[in-house]
Protein backbone atom coordinates (compact mmCIF):
# COMPACT_ATOMS: atom_id res chain seq x y z
CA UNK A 1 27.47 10.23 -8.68
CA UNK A 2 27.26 7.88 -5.66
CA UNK A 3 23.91 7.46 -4.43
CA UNK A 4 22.91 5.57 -1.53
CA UNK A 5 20.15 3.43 -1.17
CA UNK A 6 18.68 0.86 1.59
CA UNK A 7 16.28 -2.16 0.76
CA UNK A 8 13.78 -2.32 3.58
CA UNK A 9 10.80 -4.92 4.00
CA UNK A 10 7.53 -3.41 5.17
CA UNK A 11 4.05 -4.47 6.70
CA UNK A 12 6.37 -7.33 8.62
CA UNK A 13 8.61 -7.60 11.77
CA UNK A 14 10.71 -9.75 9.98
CA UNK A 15 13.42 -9.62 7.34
CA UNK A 16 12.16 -11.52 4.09
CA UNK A 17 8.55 -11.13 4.51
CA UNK A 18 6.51 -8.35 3.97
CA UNK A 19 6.81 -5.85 1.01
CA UNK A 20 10.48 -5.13 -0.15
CA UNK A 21 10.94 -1.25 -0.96
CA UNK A 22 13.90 0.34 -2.25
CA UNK A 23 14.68 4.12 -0.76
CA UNK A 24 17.07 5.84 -2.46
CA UNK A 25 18.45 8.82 -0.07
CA UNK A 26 20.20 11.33 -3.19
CA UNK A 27 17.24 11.67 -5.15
CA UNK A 28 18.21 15.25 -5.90
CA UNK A 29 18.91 16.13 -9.36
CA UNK A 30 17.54 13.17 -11.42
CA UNK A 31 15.12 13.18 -14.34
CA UNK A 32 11.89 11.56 -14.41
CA UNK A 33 13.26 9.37 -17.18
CA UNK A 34 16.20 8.55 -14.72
CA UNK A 35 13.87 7.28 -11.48
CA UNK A 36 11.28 5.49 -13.92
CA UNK A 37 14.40 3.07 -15.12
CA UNK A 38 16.26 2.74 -11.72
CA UNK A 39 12.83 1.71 -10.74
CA UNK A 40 12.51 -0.83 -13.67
CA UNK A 41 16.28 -1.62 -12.83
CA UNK A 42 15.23 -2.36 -8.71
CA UNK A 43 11.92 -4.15 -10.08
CA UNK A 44 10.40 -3.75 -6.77
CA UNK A 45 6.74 -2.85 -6.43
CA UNK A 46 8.10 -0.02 -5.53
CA UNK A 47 11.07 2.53 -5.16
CA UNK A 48 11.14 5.99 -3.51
CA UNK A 49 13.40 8.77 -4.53
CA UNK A 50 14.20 10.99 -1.51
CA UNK A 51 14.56 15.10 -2.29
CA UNK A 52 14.81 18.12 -0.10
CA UNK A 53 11.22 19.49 0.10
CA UNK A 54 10.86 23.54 -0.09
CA UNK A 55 9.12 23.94 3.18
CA UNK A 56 11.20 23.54 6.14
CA UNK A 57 8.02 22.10 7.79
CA UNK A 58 8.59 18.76 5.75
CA UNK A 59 11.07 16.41 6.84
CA UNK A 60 11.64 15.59 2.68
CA UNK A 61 9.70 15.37 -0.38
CA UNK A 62 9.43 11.47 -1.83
CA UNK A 63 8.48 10.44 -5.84
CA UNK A 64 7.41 7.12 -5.86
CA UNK A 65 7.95 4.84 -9.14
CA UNK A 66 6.61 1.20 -9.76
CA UNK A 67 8.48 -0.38 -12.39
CA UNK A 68 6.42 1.25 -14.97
CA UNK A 69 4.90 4.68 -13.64
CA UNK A 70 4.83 6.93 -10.56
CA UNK A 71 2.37 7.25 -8.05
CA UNK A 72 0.59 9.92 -6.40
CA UNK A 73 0.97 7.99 -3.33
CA UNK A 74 1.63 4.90 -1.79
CA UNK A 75 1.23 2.94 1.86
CA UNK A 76 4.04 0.96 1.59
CA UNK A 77 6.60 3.49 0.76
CA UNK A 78 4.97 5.82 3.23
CA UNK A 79 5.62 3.73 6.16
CA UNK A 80 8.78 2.26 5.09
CA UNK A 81 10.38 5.60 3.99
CA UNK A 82 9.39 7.35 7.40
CA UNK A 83 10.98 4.61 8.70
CA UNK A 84 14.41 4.72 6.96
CA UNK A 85 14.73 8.61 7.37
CA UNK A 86 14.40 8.09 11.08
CA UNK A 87 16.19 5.21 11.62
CA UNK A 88 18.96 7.12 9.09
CA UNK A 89 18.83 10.31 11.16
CA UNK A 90 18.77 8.48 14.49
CA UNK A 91 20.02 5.25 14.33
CA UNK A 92 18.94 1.82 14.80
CA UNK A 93 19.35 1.52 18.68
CA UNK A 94 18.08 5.23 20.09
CA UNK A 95 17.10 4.44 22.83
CA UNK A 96 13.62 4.68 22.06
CA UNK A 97 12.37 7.45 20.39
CA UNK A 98 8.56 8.89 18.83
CA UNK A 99 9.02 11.20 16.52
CA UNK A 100 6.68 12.81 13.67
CA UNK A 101 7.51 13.72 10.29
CA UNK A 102 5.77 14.87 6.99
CA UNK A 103 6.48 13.51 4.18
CA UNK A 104 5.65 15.67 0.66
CA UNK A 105 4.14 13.41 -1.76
CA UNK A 106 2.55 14.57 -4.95
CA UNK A 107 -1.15 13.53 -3.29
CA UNK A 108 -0.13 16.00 -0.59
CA UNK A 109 1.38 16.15 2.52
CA UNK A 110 1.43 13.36 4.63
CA UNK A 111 1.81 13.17 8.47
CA UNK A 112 3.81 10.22 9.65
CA UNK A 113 4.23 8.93 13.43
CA UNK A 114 7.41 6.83 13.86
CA UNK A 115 8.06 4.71 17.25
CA UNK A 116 11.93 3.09 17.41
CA UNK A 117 12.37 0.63 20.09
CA UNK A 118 15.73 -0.68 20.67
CA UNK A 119 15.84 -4.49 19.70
CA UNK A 120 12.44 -4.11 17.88
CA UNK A 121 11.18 -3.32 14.45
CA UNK A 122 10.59 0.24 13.73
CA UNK A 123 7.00 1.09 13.91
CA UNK A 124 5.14 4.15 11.46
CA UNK A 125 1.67 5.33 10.73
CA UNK A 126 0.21 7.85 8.86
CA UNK A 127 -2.63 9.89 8.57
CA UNK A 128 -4.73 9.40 4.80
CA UNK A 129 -4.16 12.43 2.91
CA UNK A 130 -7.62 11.71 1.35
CA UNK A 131 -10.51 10.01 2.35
CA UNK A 132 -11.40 6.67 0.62
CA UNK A 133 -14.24 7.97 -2.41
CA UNK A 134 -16.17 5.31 -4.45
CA UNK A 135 -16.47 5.96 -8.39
CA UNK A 136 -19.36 5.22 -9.48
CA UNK A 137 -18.47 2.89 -13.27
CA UNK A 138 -20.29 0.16 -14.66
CA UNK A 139 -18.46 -2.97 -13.98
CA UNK A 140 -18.88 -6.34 -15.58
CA UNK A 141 -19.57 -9.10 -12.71
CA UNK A 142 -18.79 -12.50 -15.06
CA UNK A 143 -15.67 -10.49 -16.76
CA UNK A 144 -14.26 -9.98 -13.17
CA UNK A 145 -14.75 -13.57 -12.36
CA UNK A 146 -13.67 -14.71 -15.40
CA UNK A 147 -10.05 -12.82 -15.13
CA UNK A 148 -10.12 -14.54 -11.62
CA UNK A 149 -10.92 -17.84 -12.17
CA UNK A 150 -13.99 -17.57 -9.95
CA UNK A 151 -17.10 -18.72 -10.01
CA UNK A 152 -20.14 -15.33 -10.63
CA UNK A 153 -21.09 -16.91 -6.95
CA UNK A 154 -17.68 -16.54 -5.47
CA UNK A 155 -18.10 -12.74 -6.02
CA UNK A 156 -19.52 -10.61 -3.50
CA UNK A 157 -20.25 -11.53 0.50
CA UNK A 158 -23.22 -10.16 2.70
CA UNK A 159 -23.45 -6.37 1.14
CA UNK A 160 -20.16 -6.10 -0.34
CA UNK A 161 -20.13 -5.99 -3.91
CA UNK A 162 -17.48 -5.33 -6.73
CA UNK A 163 -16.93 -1.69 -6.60
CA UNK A 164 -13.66 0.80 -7.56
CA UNK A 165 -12.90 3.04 -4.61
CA UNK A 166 -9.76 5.15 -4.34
CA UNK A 167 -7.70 7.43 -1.44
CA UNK A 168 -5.33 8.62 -4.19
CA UNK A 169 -5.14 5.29 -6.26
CA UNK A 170 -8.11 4.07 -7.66
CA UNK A 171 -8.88 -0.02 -7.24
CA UNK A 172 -11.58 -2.11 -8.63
CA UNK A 173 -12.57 -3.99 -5.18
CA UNK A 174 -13.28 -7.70 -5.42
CA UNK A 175 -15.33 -9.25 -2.44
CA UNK A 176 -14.85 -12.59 -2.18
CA UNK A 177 -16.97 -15.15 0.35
CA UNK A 178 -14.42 -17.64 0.89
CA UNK A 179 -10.80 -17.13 2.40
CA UNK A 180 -10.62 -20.83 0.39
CA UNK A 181 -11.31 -19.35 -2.98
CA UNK A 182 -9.28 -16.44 -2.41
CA UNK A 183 -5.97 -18.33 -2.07
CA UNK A 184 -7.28 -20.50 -4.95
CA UNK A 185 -7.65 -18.30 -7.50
CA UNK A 186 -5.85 -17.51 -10.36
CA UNK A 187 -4.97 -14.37 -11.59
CA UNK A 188 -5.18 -13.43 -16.13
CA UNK A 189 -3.97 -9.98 -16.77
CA UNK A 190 -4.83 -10.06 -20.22
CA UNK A 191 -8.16 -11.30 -19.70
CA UNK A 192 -7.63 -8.35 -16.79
CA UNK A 193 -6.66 -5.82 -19.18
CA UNK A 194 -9.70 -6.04 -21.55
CA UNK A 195 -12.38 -5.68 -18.67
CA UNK A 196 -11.40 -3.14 -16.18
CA UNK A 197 -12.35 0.33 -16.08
CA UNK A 198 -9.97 3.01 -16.37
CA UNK A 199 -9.81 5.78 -13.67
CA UNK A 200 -7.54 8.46 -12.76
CA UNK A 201 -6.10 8.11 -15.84
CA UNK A 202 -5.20 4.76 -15.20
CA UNK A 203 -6.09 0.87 -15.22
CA UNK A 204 -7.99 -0.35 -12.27
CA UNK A 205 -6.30 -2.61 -10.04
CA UNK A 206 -7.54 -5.72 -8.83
CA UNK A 207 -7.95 -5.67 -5.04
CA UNK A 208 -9.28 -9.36 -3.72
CA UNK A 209 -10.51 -9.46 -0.24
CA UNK A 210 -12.63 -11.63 1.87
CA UNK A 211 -13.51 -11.59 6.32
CA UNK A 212 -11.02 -13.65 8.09
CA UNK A 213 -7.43 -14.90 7.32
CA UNK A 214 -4.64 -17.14 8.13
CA UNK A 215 -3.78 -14.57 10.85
CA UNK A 216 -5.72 -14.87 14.52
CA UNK A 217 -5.85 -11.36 14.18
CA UNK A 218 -6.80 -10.75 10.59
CA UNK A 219 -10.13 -9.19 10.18
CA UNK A 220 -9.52 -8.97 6.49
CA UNK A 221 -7.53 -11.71 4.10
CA UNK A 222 -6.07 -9.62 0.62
CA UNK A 223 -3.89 -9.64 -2.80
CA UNK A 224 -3.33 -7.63 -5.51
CA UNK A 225 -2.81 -7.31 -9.38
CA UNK A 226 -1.99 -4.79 -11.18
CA UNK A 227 -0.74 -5.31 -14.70
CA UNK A 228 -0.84 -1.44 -15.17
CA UNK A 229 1.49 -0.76 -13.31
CA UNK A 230 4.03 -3.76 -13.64
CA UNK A 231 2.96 -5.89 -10.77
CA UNK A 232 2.16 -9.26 -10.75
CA UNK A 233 1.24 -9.75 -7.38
CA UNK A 234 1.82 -7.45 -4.93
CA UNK A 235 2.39 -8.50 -1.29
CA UNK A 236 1.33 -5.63 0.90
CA UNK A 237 -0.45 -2.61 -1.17
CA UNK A 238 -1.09 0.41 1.82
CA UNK A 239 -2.91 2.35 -0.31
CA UNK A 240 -5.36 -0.44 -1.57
CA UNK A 241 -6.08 -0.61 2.43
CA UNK A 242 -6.63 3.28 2.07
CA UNK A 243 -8.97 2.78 -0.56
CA UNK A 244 -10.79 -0.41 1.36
CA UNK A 245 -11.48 1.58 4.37
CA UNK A 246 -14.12 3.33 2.43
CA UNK A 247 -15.63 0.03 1.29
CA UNK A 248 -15.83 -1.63 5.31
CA UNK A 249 -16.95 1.76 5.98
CA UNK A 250 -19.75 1.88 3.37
CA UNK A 251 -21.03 -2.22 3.22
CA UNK A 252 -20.45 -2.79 6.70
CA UNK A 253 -22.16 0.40 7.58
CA UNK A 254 -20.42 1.38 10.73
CA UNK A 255 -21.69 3.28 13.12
CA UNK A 256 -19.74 5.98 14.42
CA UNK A 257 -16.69 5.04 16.70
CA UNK A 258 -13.26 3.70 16.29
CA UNK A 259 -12.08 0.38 14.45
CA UNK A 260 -9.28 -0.93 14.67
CA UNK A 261 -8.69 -3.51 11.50
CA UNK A 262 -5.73 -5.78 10.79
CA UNK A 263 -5.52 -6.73 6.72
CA UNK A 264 -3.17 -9.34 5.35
CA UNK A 265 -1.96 -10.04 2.38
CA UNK A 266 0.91 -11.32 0.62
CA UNK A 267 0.55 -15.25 2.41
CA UNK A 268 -0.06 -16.75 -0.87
CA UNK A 269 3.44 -15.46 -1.99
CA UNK A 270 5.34 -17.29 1.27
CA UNK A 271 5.63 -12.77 2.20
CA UNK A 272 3.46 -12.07 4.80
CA UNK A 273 2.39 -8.67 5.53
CA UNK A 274 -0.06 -7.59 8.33
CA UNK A 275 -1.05 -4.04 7.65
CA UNK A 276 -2.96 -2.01 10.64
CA UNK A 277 -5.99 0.03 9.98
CA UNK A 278 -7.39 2.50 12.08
CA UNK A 279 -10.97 4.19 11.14
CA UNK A 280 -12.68 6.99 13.44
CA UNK A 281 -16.68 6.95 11.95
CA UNK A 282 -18.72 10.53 12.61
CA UNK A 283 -21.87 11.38 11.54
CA UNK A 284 -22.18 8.54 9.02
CA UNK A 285 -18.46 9.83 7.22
CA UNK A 286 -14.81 9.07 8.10
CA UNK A 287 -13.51 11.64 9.95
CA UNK A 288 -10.03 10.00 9.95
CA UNK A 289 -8.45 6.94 8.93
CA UNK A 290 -4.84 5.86 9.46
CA UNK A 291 -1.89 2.94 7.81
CA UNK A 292 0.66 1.84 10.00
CA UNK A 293 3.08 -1.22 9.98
CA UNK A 294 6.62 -2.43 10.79
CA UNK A 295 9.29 -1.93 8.55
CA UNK A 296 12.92 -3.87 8.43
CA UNK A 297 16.09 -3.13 6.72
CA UNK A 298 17.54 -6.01 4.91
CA UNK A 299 20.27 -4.59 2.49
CA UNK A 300 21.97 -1.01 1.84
CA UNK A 301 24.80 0.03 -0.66
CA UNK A 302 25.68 2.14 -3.36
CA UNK A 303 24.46 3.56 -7.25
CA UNK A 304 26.98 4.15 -9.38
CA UNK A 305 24.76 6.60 -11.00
């Protein structure tokens, strides 16, 4: 059967930056077996299988597969699927046109706001389906440093501390106090592999982040390991930012109000991605927190499968 597919890069304005993702649109009627290898066979961080969702309230239901398991959810396929459906649906040169969509994921439902401009890069957000929790695990300071290539002081700035928080993916949180030993460290997933908890089922990933960045705009400077789920480095990791916003939100104690944070990651790997974070604070909680971020196509075609 033919199937076709579209390679778009998200978190970036531009083609070959950002975080590739593959969509495939005629997701119906394959086996979990079947999307876990075509997303070993694409061997992007990951690929999103397309379906027709049950309730005609959704605009389509989404599986998402790294190149070794599926996810409940994801940021990066989030925005960049919204994105393709519309652009799909509508075309690349509307007119201009701000739509909303839900997307079924297996976390839940997810709303999605998508803004098409002509001669611009498609824009989507979406609201968090969960709010960012913190789990509370014993976690092994040197270990962490070690498997980074840090220095024990490198770890940890003003009240942020290593800590594994999680809006649907779990990740062990790394606060670094230098955007110069972020970029400098290196990364052992073996070393990795033998001291991070497990959660959810799951290995921890390693979320790095420090204040600042190579961005004017950054508030926040990011990368990502994940040997779990078959990814080296990743370059832009929406739900890690999901998770984070509970971390800013509990260290930085903010008071209540809106924030509007810019994160970037991916610079070390020449893919910059510049993913937007909004928080609303109430009554010492989140009340809401949304992703957004430009998505580009750079490729479609055809599965022979």
């Amino acid at each position: 059967m033919a199937r076709h597919y579209s390679i778009y890069d998200v978190f970036t304005d531009r083609k070959l930056a950002g975080n590739p993702l593959a969509v495939i649109f005629d997701g119906e009627d394959l086996s979990d077996a079947a999307m876990q290898a075509i997303a070993a066979e694409t061997n992007l961080s990951e690929t999103v299988f397309v379906q027709k969702s049950a309730n005609p309230a959704h605009s389509a239901r989404i599986r998402i597969f790294t190149p070794t398991r599926e996810l409940p959810f994801a940021g990066h396929p989030t925005v960049g699927t919204a994105v393709a459906l519309a652009e799909r649906t509508y075309g690349r040169d509307s007119g201009g046109l701000d739509l909303v969509s839900v997307l079924e994921e297996n976390v839940g439902p997810v709303r999605c706001a998508v803004r098409l401009r002509d001669g611009e890069a498609s824009f989507a957000e979406f609201d968090l389906p969960k709010t960012s929790v913190r789990y509370e695990l014993g976690l092994d300071r040197q270990g962490i440093a070690d498997a980074l290539s840090l220095k024990l002081a490198d770890i940890g700035f003003e009240n942020h501390v290593p800590s594994v928080w999680g809006a649907g993916v779990p990740f062990l949180m790394v606060p670094v106090h230098s955007l110069s030993a972020v970029e400098a460290l290196e990364f052992d997933g073996q070393l990795w592999e033998r001291i991070a908890p497990l959660c959810e089922g799951g290995l921890t990933s390693a979320y790095v982040y420090c204040r600042g960045g190579v961005h004017h705009a950054a508030r926040f400077h990011a990368r990502m390991f994940s040997p779990d789920m078959g990814i080296s480095e990743d370059p832009a990791t929406g739900s890690a930012v999901a998770a984070l916003s509970g971390a800013i939100h509990h260290f930085d104690g903010l008071p209540d109000g809106h924030y509007p944070i810019m994160v970037e990651q991916g610079v070390e790997m020449g893919r910059p991605s510049y993913i937007h974070l909004h928080v609303d604070a109430k009554d010492g909680a989140i009340s809401r927190a949304r992703i957004g971020g430009e998505a580009v196509r750079v490729a479609s075609g055809i599965l022979d499968l």
